[in-house]
C-alpha atoms as a PDB file:
ATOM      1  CA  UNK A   1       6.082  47.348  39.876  1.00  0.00           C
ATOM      2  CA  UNK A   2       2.418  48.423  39.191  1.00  0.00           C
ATOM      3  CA  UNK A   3       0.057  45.858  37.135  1.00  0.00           C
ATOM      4  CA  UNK A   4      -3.150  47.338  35.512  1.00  0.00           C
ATOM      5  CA  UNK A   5      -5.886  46.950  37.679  1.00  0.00           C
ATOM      6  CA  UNK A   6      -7.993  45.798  34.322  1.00  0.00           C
ATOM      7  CA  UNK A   7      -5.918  43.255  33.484  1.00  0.00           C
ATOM      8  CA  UNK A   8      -8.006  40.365  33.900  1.00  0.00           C
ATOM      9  CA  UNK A   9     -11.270  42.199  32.501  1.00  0.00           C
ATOM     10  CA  UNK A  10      -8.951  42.637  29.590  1.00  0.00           C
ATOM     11  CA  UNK A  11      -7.976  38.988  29.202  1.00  0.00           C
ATOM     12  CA  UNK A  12     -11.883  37.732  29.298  1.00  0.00           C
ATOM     13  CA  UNK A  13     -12.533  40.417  27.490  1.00  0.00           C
ATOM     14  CA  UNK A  14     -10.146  39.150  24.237  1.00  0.00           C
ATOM     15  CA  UNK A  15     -10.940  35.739  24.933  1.00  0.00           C
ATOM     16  CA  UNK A  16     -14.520  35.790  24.571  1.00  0.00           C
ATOM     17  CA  UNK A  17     -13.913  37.684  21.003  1.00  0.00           C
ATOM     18  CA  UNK A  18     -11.115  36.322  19.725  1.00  0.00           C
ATOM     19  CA  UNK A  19      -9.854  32.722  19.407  1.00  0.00           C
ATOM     20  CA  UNK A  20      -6.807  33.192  18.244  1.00  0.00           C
ATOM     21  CA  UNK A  21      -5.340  35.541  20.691  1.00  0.00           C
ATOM     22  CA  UNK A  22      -7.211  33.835  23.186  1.00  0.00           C
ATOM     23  CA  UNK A  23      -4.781  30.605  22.598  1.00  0.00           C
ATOM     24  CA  UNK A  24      -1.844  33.105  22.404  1.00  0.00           C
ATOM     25  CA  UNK A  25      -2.860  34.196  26.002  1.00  0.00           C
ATOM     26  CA  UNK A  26      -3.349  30.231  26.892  1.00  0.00           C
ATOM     27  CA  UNK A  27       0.150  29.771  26.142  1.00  0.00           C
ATOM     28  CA  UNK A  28       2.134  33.098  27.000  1.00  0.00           C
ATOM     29  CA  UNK A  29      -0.334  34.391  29.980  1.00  0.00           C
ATOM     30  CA  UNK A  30       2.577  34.853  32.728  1.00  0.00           C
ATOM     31  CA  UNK A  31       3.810  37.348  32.983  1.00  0.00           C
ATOM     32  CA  UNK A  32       1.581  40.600  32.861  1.00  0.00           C
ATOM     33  CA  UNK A  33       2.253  44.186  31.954  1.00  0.00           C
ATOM     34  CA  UNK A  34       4.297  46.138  34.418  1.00  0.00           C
ATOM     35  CA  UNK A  35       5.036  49.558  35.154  1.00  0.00           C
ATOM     36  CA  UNK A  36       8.020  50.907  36.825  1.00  0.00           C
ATOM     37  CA  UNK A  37       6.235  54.597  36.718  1.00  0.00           C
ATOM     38  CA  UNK A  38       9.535  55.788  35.013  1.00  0.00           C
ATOM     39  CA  UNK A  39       8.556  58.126  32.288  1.00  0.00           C
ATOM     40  CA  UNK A  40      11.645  59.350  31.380  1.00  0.00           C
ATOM     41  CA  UNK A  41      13.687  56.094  31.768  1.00  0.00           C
ATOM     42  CA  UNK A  42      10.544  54.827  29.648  1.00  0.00           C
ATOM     43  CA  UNK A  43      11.208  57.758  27.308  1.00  0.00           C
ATOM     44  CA  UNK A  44      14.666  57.225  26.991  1.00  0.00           C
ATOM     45  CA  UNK A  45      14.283  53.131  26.141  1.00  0.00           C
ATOM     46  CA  UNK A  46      12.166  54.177  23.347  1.00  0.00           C
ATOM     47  CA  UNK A  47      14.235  56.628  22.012  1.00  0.00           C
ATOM     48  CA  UNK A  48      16.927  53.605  21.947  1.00  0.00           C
ATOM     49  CA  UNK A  49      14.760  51.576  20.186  1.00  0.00           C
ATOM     50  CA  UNK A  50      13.789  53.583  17.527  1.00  0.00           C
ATOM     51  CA  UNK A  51      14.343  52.291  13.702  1.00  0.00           C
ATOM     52  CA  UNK A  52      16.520  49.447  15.254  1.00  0.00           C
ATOM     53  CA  UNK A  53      16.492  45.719  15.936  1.00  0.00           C
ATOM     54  CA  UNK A  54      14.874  44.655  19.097  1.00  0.00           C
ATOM     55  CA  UNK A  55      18.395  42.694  19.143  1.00  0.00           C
ATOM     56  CA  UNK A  56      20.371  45.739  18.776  1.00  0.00           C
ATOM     57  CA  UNK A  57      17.970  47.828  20.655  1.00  0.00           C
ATOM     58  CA  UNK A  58      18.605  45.402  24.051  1.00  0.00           C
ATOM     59  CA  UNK A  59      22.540  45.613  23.115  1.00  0.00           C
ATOM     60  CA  UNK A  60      22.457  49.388  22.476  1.00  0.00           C
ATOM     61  CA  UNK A  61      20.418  49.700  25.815  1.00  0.00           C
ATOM     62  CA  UNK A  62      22.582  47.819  28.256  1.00  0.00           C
ATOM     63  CA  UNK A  63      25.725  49.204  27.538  1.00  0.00           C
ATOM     64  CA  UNK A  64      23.900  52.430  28.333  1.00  0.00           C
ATOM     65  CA  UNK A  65      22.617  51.179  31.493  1.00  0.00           C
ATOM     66  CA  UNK A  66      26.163  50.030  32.198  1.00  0.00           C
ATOM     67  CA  UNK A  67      27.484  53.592  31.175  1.00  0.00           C
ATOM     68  CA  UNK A  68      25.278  55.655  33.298  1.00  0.00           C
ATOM     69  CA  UNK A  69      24.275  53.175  35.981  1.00  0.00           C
ATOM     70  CA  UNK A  70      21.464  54.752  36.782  1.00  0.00           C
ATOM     71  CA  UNK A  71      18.571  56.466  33.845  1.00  0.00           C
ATOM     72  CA  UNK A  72      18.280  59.665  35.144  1.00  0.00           C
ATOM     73  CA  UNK A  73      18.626  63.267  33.464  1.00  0.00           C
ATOM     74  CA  UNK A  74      21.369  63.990  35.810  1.00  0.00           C
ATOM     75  CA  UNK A  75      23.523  61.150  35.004  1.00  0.00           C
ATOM     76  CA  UNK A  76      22.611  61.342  30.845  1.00  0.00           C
ATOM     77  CA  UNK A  77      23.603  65.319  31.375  1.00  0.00           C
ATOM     78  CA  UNK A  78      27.077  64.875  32.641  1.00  0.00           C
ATOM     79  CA  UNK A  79      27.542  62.465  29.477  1.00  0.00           C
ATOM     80  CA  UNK A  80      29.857  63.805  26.921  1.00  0.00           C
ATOM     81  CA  UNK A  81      28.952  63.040  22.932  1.00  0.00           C
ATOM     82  CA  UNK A  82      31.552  60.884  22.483  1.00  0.00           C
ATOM     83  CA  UNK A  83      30.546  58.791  25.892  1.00  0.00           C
ATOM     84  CA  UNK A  84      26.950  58.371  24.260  1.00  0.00           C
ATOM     85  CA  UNK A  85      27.944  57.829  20.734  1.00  0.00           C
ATOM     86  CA  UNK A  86      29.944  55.109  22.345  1.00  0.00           C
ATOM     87  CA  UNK A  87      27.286  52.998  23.429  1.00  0.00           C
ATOM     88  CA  UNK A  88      25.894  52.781  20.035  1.00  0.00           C
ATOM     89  CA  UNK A  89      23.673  55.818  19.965  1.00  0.00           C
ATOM     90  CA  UNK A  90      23.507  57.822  16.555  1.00  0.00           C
ATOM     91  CA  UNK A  91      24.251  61.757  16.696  1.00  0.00           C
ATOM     92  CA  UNK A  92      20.751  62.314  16.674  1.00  0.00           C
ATOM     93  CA  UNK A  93      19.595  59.767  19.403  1.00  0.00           C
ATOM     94  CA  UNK A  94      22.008  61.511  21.477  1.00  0.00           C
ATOM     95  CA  UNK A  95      20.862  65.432  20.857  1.00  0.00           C
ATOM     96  CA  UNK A  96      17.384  63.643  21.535  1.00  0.00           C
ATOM     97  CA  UNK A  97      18.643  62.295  25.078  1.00  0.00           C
ATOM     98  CA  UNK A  98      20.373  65.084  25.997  1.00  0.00           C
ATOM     99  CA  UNK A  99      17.307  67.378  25.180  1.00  0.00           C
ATOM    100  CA  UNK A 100      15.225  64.939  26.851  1.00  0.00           C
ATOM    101  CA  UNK A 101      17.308  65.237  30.072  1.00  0.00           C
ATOM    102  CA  UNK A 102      17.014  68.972  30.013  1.00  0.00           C
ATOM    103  CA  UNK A 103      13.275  68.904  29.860  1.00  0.00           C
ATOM    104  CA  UNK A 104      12.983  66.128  32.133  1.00  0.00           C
ATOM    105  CA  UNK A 105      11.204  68.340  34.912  1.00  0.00           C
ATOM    106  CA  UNK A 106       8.823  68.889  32.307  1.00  0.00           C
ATOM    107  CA  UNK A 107       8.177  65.400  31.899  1.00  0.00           C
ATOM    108  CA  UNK A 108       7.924  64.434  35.699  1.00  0.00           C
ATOM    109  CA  UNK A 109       5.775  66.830  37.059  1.00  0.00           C
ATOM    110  CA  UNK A 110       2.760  66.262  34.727  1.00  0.00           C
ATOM    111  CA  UNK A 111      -0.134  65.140  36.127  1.00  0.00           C
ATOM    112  CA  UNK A 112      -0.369  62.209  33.120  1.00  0.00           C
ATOM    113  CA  UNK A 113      -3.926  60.790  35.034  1.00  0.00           C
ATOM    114  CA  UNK A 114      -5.506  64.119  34.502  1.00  0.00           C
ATOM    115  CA  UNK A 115      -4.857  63.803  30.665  1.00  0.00           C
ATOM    116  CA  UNK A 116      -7.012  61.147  28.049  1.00  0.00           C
ATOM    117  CA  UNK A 117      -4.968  59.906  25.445  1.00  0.00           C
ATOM    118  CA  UNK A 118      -4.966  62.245  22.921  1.00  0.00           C
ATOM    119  CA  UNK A 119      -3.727  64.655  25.143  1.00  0.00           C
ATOM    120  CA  UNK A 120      -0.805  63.104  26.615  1.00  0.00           C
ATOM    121  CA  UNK A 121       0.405  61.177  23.019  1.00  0.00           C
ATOM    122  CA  UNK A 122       0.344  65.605  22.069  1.00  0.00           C
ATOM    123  CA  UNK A 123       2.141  66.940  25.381  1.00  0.00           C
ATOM    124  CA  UNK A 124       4.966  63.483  24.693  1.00  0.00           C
ATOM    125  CA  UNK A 125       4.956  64.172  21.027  1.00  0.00           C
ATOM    126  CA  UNK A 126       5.855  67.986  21.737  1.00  0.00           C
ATOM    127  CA  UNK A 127       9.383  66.862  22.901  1.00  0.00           C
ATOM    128  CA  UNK A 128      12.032  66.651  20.389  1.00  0.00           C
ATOM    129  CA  UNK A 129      12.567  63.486  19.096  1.00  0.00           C
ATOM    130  CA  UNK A 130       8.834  61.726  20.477  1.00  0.00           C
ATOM    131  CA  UNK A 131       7.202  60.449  17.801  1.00  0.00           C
ATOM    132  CA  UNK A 132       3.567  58.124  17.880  1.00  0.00           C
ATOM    133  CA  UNK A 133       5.222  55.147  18.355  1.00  0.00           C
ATOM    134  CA  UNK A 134       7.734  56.796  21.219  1.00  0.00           C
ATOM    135  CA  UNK A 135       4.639  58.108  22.496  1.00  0.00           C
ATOM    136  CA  UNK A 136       2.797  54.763  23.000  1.00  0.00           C
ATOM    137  CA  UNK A 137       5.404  53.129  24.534  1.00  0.00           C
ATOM    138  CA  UNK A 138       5.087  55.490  27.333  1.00  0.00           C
ATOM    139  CA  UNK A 139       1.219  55.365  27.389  1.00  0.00           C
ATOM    140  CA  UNK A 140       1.844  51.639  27.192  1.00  0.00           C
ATOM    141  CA  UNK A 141       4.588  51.039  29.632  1.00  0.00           C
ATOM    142  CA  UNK A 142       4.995  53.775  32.135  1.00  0.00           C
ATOM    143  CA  UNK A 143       0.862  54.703  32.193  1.00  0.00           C
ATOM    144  CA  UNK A 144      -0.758  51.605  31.413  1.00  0.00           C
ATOM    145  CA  UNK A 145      -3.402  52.846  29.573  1.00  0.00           C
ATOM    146  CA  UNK A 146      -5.771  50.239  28.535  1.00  0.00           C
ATOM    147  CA  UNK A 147      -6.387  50.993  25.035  1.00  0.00           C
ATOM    148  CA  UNK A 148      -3.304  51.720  22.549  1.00  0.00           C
ATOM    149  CA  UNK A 149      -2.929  50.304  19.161  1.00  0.00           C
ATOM    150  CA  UNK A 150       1.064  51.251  18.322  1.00  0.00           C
ATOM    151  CA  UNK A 151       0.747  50.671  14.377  1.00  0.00           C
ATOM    152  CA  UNK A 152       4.119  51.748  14.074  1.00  0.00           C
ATOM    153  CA  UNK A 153       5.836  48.822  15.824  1.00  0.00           C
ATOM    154  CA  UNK A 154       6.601  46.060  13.612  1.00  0.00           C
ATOM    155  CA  UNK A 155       6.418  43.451  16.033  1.00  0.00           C
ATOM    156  CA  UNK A 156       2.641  43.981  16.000  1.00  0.00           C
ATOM    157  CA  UNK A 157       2.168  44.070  12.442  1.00  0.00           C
ATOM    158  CA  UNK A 158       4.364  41.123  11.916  1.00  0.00           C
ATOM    159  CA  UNK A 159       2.130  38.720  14.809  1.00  0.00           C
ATOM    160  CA  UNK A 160      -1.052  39.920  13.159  1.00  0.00           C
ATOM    161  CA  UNK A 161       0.119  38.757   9.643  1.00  0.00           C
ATOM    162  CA  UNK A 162       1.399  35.716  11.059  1.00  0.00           C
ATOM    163  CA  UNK A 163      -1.638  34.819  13.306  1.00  0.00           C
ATOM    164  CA  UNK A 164      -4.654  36.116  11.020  1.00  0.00           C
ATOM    165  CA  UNK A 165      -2.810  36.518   7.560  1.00  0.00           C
ATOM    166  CA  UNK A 166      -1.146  33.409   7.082  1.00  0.00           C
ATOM    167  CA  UNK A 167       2.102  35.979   6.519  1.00  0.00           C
ATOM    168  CA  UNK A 168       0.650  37.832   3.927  1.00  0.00           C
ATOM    169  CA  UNK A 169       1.432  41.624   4.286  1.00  0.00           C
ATOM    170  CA  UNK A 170      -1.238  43.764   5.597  1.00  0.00           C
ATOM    171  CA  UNK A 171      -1.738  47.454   5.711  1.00  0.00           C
ATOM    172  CA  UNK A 172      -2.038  49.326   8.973  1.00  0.00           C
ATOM    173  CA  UNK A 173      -5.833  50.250   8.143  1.00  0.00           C
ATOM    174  CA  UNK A 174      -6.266  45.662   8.591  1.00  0.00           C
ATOM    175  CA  UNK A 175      -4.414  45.507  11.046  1.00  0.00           C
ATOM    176  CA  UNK A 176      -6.474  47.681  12.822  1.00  0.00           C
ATOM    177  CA  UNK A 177      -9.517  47.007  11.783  1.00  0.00           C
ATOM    178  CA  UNK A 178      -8.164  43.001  13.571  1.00  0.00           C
ATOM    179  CA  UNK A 179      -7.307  44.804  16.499  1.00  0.00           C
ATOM    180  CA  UNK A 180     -11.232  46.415  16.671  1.00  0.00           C
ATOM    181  CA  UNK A 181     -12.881  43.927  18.525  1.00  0.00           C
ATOM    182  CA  UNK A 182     -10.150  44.069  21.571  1.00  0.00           C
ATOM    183  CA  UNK A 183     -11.278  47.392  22.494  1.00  0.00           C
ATOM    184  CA  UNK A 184     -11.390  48.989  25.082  1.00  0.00           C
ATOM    185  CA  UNK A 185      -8.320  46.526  25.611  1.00  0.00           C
ATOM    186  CA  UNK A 186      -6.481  47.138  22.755  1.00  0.00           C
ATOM    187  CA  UNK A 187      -3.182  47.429  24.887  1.00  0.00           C
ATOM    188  CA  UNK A 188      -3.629  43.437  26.461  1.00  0.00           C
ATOM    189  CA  UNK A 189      -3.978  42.491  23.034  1.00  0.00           C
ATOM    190  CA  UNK A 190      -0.646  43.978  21.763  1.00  0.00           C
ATOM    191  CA  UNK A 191       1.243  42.853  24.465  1.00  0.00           C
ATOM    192  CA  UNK A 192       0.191  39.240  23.921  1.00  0.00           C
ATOM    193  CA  UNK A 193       1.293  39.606  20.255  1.00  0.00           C
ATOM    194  CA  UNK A 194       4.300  40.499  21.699  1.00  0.00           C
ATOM    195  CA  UNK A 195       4.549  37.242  23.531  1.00  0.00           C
ATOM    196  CA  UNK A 196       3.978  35.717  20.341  1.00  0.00           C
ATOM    197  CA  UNK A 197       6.725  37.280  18.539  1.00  0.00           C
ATOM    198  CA  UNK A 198       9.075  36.859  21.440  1.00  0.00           C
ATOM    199  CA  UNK A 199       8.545  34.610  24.857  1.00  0.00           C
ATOM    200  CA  UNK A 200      10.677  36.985  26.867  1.00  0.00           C
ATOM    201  CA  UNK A 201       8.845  39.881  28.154  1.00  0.00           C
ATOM    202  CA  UNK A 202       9.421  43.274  26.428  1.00  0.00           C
ATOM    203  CA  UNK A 203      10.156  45.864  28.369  1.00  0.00           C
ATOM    204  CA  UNK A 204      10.352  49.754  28.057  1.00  0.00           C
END
């Protein structure tokens, strides 16, 4: 398991600009970001998760686990529909996996550090299925890139309103503009509000 190397840079980064995420790090700090270096396991998590429940997202996901034992394309390819629609998956989610399993190749042998962002949230978003929000997980949790803002994950929008909105409901555009000052960190500071949502880690 790989740790960003700017992880503490990050941390005194968001502290010195922000008080309140700086007393969300004070009391969630252990442990930090990970990275199994998966990009299709990470890829296929995601595609679990998507328009779901982190609740039924963890239940959908470990009877999959269970199912293939290991997250590999070979193991999702000898899968029949019914096998994968069994775990929970929707008809869709399952073309998805399955098409995600025959491009795997694809998805392994890219160089992802020769890429910036831009250019790998395009190459991700290419594959059926990938959306943004797909898409950052990966840059998030497989790449650990430093600087991602997923506005499509409720969890984030949710710990901003709570934290700087007293709950009020706040477009993407404020939570963003929030999120400004944690730049070029952007990434420590979602995963904190994470934390805040929900001790346990989240993984993908």
């Amino acid at each position: 398991m790989k740790t960003p190397s700017y992880w503490n840079d990050a941390k005194a980064h968001i502290r010195a600009v922000d008080p309140i995420l700086a007393a969300v790090i004070d009391a969630h700090e252990e442990p930090p970001l990970r990275s199994r270096g998966r990009a299709f396991e990470t890829l296929i998590h995601a595609i679990v998760g998507q328009q779901i429940s982190a609740a039924a997202a963890a239940a959908v996901w470990g009877r999959l686990v269970a199912l293939l034992q290991a997250v590999t394309p070979a193991q999702i390819s000898r899968q029949p529909v019914a096998a994968l629609r069994g775990v929970g998956l929707s008809g869709r989610k399952v073309e998805y996996i399955h098409g995600l399993a025959e491009n795997a190749r694809w998805v392994q042998t890219i160089d992802w550090a020769t890429l910036d962002d831009d250019a790998v949230r395009k190459k991700l978003m290419a594959l059926r299925g990938v959306g943004p929000w797909t898409a950052e997980m990966v840059m998030i949790f497989t790449l650990l890139r430093p600087d991602v803002l997923p506005l499509g994950d409720i969890g984030v929008i949710r710990a901003v309103e709570q934290l700087y909105a007293g709950g009020r409901a706040l477009s993407k555009a404020q939570v963003a503009e929030v999120a400004a000052s944690w730049a070029p960190y952007r990434t420590v500071g979602v995963w904190y509000l994470w934390r805040h949502i929900d001790a346990d880690p989240v993984e993908y």
